[in-house]
Structures are given as C-alpha cells and as structure tokens.
PDB file of N, CA and C in Angstrom:
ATOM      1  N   UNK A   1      29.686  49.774  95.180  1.00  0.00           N
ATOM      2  CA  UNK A   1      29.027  48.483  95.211  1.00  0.00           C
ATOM      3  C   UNK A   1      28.498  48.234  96.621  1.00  0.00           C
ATOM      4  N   UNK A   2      27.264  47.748  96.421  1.00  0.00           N
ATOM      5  CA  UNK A   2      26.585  47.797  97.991  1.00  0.00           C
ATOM      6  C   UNK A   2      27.145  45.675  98.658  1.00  0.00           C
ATOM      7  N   UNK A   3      27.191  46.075  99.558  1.00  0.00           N
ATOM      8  CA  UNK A   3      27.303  44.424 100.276  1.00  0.00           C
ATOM      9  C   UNK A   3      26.254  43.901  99.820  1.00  0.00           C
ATOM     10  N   UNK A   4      26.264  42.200 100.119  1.00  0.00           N
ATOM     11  CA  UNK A   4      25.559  41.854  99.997  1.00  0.00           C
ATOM     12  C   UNK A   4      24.195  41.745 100.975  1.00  0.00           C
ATOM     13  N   UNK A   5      24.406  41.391 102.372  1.00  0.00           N
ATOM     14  CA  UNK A   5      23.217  41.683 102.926  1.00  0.00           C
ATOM     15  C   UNK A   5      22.479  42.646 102.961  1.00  0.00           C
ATOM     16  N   UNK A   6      22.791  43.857 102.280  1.00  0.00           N
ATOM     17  CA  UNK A   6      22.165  45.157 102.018  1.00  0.00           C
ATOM     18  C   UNK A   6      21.387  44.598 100.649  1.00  0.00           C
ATOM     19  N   UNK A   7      21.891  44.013  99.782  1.00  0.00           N
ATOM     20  CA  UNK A   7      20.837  44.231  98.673  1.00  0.00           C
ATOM     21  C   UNK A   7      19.900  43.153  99.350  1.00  0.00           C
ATOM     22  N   UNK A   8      19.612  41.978 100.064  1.00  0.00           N
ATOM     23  CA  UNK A   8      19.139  40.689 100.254  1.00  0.00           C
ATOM     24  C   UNK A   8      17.740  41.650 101.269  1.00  0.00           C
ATOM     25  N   UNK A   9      18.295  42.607 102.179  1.00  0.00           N
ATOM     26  CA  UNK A   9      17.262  43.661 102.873  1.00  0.00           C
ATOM     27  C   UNK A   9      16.805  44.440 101.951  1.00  0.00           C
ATOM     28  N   UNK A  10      16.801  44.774 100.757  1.00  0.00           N
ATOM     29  CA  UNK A  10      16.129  45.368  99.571  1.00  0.00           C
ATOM     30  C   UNK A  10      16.475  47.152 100.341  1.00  0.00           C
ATOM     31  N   UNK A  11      17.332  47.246 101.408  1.00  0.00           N
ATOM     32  CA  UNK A  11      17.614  48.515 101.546  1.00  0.00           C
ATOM     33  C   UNK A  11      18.706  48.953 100.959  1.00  0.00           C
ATOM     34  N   UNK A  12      18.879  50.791 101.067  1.00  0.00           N
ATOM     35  CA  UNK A  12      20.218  51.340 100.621  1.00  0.00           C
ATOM     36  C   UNK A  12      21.464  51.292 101.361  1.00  0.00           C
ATOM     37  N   UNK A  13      20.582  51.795 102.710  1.00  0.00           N
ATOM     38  CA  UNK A  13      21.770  51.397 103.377  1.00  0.00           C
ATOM     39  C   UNK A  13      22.112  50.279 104.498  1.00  0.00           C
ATOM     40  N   UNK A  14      23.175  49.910 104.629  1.00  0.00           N
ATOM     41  CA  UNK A  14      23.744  48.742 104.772  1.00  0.00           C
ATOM     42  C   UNK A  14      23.187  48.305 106.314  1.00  0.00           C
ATOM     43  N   UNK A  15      22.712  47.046 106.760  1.00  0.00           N
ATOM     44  CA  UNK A  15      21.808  46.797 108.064  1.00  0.00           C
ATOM     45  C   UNK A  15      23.315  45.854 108.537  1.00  0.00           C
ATOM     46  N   UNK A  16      22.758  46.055 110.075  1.00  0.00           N
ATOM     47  CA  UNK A  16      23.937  45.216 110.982  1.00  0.00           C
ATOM     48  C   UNK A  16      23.143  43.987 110.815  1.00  0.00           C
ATOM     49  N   UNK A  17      24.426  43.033 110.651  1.00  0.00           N
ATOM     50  CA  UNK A  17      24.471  41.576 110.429  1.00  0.00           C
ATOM     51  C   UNK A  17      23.846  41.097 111.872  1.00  0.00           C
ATOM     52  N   UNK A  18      22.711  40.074 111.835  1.00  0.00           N
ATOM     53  CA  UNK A  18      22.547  39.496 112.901  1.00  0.00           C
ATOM     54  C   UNK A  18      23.112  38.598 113.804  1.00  0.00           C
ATOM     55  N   UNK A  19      23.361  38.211 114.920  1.00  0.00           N
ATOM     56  CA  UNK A  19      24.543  37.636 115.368  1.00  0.00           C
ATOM     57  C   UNK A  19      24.312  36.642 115.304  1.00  0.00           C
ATOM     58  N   UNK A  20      22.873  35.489 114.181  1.00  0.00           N
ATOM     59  CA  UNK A  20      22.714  33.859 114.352  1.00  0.00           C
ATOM     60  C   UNK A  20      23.949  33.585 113.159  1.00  0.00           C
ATOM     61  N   UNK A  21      24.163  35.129 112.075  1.00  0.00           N
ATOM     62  CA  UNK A  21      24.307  34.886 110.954  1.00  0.00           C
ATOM     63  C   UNK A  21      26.137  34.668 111.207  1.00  0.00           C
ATOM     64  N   UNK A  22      26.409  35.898 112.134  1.00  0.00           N
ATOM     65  CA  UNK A  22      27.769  35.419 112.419  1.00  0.00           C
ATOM     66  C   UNK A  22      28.164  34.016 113.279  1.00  0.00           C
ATOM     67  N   UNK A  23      27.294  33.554 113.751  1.00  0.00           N
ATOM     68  CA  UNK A  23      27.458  32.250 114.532  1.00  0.00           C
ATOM     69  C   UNK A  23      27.644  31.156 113.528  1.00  0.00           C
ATOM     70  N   UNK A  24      26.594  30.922 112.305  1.00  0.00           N
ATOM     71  CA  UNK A  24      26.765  30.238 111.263  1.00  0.00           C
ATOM     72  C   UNK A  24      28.349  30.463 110.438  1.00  0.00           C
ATOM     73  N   UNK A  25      28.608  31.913 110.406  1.00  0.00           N
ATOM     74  CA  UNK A  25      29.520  32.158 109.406  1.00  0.00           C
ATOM     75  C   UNK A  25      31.022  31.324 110.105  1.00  0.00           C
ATOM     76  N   UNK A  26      30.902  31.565 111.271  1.00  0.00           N
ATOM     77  CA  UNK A  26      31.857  31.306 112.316  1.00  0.00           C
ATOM     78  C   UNK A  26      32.244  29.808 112.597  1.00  0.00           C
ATOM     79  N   UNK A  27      30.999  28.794 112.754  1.00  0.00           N
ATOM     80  CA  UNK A  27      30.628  27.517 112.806  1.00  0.00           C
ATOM     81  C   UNK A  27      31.617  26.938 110.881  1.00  0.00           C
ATOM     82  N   UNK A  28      31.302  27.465 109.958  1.00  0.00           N
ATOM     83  CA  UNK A  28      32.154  27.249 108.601  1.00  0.00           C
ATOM     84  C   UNK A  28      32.877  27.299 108.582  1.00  0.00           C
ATOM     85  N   UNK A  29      34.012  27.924 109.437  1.00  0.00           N
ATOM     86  CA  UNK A  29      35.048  28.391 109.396  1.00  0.00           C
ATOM     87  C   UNK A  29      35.721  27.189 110.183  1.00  0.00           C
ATOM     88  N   UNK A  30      35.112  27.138 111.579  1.00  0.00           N
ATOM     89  CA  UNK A  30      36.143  26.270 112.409  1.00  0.00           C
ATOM     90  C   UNK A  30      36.056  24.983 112.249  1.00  0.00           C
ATOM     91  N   UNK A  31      34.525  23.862 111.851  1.00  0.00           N
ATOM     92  CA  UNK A  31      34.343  23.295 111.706  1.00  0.00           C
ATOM     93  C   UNK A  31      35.497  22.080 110.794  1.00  0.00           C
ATOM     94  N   UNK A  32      36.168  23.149 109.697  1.00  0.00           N
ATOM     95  CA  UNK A  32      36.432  22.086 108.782  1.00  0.00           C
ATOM     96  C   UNK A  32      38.227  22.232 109.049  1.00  0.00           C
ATOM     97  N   UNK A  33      38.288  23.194 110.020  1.00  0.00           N
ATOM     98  CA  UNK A  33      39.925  23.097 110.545  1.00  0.00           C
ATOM     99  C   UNK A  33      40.019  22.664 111.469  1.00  0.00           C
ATOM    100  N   UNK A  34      38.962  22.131 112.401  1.00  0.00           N
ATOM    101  CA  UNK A  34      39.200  21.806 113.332  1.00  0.00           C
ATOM    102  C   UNK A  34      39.155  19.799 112.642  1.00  0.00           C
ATOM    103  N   UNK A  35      38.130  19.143 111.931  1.00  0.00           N
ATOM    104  CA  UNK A  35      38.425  18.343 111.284  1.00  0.00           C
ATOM    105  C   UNK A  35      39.600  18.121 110.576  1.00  0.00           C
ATOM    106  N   UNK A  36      40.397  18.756 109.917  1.00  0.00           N
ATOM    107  CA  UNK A  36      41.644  18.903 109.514  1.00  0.00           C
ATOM    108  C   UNK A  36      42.700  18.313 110.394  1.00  0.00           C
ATOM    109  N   UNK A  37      42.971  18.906 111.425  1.00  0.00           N
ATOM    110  CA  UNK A  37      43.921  19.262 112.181  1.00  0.00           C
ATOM    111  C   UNK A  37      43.228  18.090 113.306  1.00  0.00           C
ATOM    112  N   UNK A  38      42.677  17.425 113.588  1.00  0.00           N
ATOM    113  CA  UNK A  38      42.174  16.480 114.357  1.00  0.00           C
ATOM    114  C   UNK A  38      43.202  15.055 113.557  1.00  0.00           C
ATOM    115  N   UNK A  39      42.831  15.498 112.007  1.00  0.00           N
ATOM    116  CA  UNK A  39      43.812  14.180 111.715  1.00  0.00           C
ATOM    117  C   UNK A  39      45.435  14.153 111.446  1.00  0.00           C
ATOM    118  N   UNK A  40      45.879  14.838 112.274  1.00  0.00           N
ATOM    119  CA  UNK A  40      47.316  15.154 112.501  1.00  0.00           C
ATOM    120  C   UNK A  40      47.654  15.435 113.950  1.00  0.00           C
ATOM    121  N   UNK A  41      46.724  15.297 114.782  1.00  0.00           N
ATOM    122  CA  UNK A  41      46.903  15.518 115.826  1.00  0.00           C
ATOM    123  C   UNK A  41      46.283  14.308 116.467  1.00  0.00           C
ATOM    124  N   UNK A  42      46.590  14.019 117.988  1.00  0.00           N
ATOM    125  CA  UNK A  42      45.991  13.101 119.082  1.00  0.00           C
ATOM    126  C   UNK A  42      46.425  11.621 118.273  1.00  0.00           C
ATOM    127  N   UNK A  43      44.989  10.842 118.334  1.00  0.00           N
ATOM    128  CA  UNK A  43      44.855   9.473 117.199  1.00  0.00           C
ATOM    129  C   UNK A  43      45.001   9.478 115.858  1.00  0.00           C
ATOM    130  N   UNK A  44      44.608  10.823 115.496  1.00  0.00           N
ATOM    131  CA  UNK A  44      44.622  10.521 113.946  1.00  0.00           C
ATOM    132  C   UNK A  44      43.370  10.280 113.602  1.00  0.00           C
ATOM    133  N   UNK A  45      42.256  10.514 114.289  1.00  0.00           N
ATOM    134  CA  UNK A  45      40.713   9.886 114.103  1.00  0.00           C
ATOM    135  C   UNK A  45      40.008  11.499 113.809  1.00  0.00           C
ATOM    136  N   UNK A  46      39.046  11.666 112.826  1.00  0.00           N
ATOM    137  CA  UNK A  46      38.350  12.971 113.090  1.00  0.00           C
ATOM    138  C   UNK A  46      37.252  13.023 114.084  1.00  0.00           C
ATOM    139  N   UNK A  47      36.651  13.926 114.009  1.00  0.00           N
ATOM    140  CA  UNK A  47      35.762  14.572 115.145  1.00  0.00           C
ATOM    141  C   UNK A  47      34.380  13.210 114.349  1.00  0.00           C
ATOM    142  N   UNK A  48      34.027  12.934 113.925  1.00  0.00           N
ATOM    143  CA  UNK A  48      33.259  11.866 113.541  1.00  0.00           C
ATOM    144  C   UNK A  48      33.295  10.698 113.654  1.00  0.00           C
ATOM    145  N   UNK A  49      34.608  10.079 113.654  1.00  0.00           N
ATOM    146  CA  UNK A  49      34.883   8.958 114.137  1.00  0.00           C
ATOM    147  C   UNK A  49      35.173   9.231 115.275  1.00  0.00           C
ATOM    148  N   UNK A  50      35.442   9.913 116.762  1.00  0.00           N
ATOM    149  CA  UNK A  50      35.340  10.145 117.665  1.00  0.00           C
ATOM    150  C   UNK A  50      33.586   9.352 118.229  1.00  0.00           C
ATOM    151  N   UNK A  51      32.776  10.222 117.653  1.00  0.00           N
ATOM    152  CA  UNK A  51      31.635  10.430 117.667  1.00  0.00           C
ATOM    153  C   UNK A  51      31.261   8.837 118.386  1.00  0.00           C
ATOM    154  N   UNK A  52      31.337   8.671 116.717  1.00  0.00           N
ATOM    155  CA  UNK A  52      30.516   7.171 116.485  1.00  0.00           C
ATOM    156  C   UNK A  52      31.229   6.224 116.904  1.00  0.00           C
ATOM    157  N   UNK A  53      32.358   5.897 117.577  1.00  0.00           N
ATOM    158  CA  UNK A  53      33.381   4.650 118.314  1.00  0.00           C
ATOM    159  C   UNK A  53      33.830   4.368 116.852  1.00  0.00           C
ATOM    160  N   UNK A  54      34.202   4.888 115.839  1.00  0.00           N
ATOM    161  CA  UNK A  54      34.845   3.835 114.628  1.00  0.00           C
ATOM    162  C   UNK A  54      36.304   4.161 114.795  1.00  0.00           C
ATOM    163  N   UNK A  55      36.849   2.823 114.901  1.00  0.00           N
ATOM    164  CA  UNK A  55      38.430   2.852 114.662  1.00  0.00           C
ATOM    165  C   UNK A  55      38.913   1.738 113.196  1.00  0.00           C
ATOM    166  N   UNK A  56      39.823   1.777 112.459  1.00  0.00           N
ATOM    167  CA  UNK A  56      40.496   1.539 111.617  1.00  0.00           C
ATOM    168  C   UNK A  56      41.452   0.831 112.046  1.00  0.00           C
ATOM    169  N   UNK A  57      41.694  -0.898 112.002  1.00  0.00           N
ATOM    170  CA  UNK A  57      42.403  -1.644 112.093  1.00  0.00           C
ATOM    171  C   UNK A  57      43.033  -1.946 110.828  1.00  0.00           C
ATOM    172  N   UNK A  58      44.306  -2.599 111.281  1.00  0.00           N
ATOM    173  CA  UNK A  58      45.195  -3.113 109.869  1.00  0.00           C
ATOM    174  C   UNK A  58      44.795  -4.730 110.079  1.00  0.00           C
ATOM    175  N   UNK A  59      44.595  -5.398 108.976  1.00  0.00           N
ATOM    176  CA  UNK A  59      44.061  -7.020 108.728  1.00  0.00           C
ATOM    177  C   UNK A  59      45.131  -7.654 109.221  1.00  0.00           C
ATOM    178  N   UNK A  60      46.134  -7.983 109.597  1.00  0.00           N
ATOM    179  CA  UNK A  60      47.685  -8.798 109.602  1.00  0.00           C
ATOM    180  C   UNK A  60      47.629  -9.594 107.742  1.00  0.00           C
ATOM    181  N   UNK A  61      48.930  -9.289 107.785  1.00  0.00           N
ATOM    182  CA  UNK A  61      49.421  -9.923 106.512  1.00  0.00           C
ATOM    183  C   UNK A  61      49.276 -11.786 106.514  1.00  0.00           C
ATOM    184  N   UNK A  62      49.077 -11.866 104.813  1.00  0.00           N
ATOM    185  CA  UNK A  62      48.807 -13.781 104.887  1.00  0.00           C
ATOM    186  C   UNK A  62      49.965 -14.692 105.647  1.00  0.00           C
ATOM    187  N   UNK A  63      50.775 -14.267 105.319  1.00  0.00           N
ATOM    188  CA  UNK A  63      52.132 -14.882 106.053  1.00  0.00           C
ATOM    189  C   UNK A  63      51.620 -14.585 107.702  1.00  0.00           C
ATOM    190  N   UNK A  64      51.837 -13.999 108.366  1.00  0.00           N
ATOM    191  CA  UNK A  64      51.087 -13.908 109.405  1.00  0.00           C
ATOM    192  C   UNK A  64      50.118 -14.868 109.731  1.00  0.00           C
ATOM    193  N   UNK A  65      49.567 -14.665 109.014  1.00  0.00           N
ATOM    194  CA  UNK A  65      48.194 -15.068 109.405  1.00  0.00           C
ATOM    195  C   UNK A  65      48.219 -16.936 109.148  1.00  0.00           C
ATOM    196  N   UNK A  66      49.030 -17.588 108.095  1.00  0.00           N
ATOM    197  CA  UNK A  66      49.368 -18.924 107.991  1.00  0.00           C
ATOM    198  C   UNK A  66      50.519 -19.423 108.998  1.00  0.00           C
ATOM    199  N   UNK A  67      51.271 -18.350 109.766  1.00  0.00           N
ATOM    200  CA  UNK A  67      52.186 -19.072 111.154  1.00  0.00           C
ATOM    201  C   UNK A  67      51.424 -19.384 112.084  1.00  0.00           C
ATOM    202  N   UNK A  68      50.055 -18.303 112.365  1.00  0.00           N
ATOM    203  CA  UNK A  68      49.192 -18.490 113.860  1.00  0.00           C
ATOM    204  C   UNK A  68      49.402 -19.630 114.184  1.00  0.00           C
TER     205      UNK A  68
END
C-alpha cells in the first residue's frame, strides 16, 4: 500500500514531505494539548481567553446579595 502523499503526487514512488506540511501537522498536534492542559494549569483560563481579557466571575448568591 503506497502512503498517502505518494498517491496525492500521482507518483510511484514515495516524495519527501515538505516541511510547511510538517509545521501544519505539528501546529494539530500541540495546539489542542496545549489548550487542554492550560485549563488545569495556572488560572484555569485557555489560551483564548488569555487572548481576549475574558474572565468568568461567580454572581454572589440572593441571600448575599439582600444583606449588602
């Protein structure tokens, strides 16, 4: 069975992978562990809410909120 970027080059035999393609392949990989593991680590905020300043407050409870 031939790889796949060999049949996609319509050749027989098998061509070296270009290195944008391993940069992409590479970028898939870390991208979504590094999101992962962002929310178990530091704040607890991902790499997106980093980004954009969004943080996640808790409302205070009604009781609370009828002593003020």
């Amino acid at each position: 069975m031939r790889p796949v970027y060999a049949l996609a080059s319509g050749s027989t035999q098998a061509a070296p992978v270009s290195p944008w393609i391993w940069a992409l392949t590479v970028a898939a990989y870390v991208l979504p562990i590094v999101y992962a593991v962002s929310l178990f680590f530091g704040e607890g905020r991902t790499p997106y809410d980093r980004i954009t300043g969004t943080k996640v407050t808790r409302r205070p409870e009604r009781s609370e909120e009828s002593s003020s």
